[in-house]
Protein backbone atom coordinates (compact mmCIF):
# COMPACT_ATOMS: atom_id res chain seq x y z
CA UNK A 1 19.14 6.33 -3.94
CA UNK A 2 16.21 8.49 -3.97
CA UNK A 3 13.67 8.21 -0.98
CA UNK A 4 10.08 7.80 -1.98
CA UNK A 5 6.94 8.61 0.47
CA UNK A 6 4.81 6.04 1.90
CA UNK A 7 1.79 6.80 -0.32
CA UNK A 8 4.33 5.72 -3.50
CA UNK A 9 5.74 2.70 -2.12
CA UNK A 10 1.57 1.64 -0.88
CA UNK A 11 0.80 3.08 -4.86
CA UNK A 12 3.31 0.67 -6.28
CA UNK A 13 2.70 -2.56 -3.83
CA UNK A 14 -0.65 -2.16 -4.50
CA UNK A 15 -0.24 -2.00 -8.30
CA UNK A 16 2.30 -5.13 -8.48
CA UNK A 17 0.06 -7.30 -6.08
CA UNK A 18 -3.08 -6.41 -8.66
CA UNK A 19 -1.34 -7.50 -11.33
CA UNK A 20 -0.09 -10.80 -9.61
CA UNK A 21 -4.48 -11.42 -9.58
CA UNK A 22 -4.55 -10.43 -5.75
CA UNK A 23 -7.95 -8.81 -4.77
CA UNK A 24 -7.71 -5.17 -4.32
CA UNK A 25 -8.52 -4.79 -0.78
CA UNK A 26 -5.93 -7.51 0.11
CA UNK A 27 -3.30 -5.84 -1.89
CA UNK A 28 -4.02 -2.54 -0.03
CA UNK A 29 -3.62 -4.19 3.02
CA UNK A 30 -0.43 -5.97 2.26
CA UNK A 31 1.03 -3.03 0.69
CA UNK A 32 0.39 -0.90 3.87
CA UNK A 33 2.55 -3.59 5.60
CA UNK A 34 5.04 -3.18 3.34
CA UNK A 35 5.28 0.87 3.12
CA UNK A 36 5.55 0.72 7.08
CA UNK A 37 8.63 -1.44 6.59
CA UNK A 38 9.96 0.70 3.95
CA UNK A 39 9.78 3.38 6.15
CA UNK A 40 10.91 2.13 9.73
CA UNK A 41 13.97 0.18 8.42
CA UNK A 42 16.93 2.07 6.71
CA UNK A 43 18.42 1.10 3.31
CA UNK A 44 15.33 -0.52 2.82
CA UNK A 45 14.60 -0.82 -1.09
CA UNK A 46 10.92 -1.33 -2.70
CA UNK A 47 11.91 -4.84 -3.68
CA UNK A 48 12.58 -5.63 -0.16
CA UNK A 49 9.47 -3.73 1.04
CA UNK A 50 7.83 -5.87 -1.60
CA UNK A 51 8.84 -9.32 0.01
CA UNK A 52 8.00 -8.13 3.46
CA UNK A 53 4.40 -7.49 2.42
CA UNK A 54 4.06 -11.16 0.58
CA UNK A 55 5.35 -12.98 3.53
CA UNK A 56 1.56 -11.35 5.52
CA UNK A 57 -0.35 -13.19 2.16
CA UNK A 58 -0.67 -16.29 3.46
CA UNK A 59 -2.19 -15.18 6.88
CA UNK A 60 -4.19 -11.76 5.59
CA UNK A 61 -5.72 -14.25 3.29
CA UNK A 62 -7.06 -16.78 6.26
CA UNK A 63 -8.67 -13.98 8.22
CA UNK A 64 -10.53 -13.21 5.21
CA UNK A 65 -12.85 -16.23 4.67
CA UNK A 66 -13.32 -19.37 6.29
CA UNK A 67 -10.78 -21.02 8.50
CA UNK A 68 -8.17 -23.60 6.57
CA UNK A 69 -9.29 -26.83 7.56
CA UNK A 70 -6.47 -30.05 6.80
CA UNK A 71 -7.93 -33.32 5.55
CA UNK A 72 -7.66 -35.82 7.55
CA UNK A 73 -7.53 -34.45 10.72
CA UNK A 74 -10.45 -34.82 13.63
């Protein structure tokens, strides 16, 4: 299994979150999430790096704009 660098694994997050329609800055920050897991855990793979950095969407994507407000609560 060959070892890639961090810049690769950010190079290729990135890419794949632009083409899912995700904002670049947002896919630069997920995809630094993601190479930092690629490199601090062994026999991690880019796929898994890949779901690591989409499970930080949801909340990257709150601090962004306004807060998530429910309907129907007071």
């Amino acid at each position: 299994m060959a070892k890639f660098t961090k810049e690769q694994i950010e190079h290729q997050i990135t890419g794949e979150f632009i083409r899912s329609c995700i904002e670049a800055g947002l896919a630069r920050s997920l995809a630094i999430r993601g190479a930092d897991h690629y490199i601090d855990t062994p026999n991690a793979t880019v796929a898994n790096s890949l779901v690591y950095a989409k499970t930080y969407l949801k909340s990257l994507r709150r601090v962004r704009g306004k807060p998530v407000m429910k309907k129907g609560r007071k």
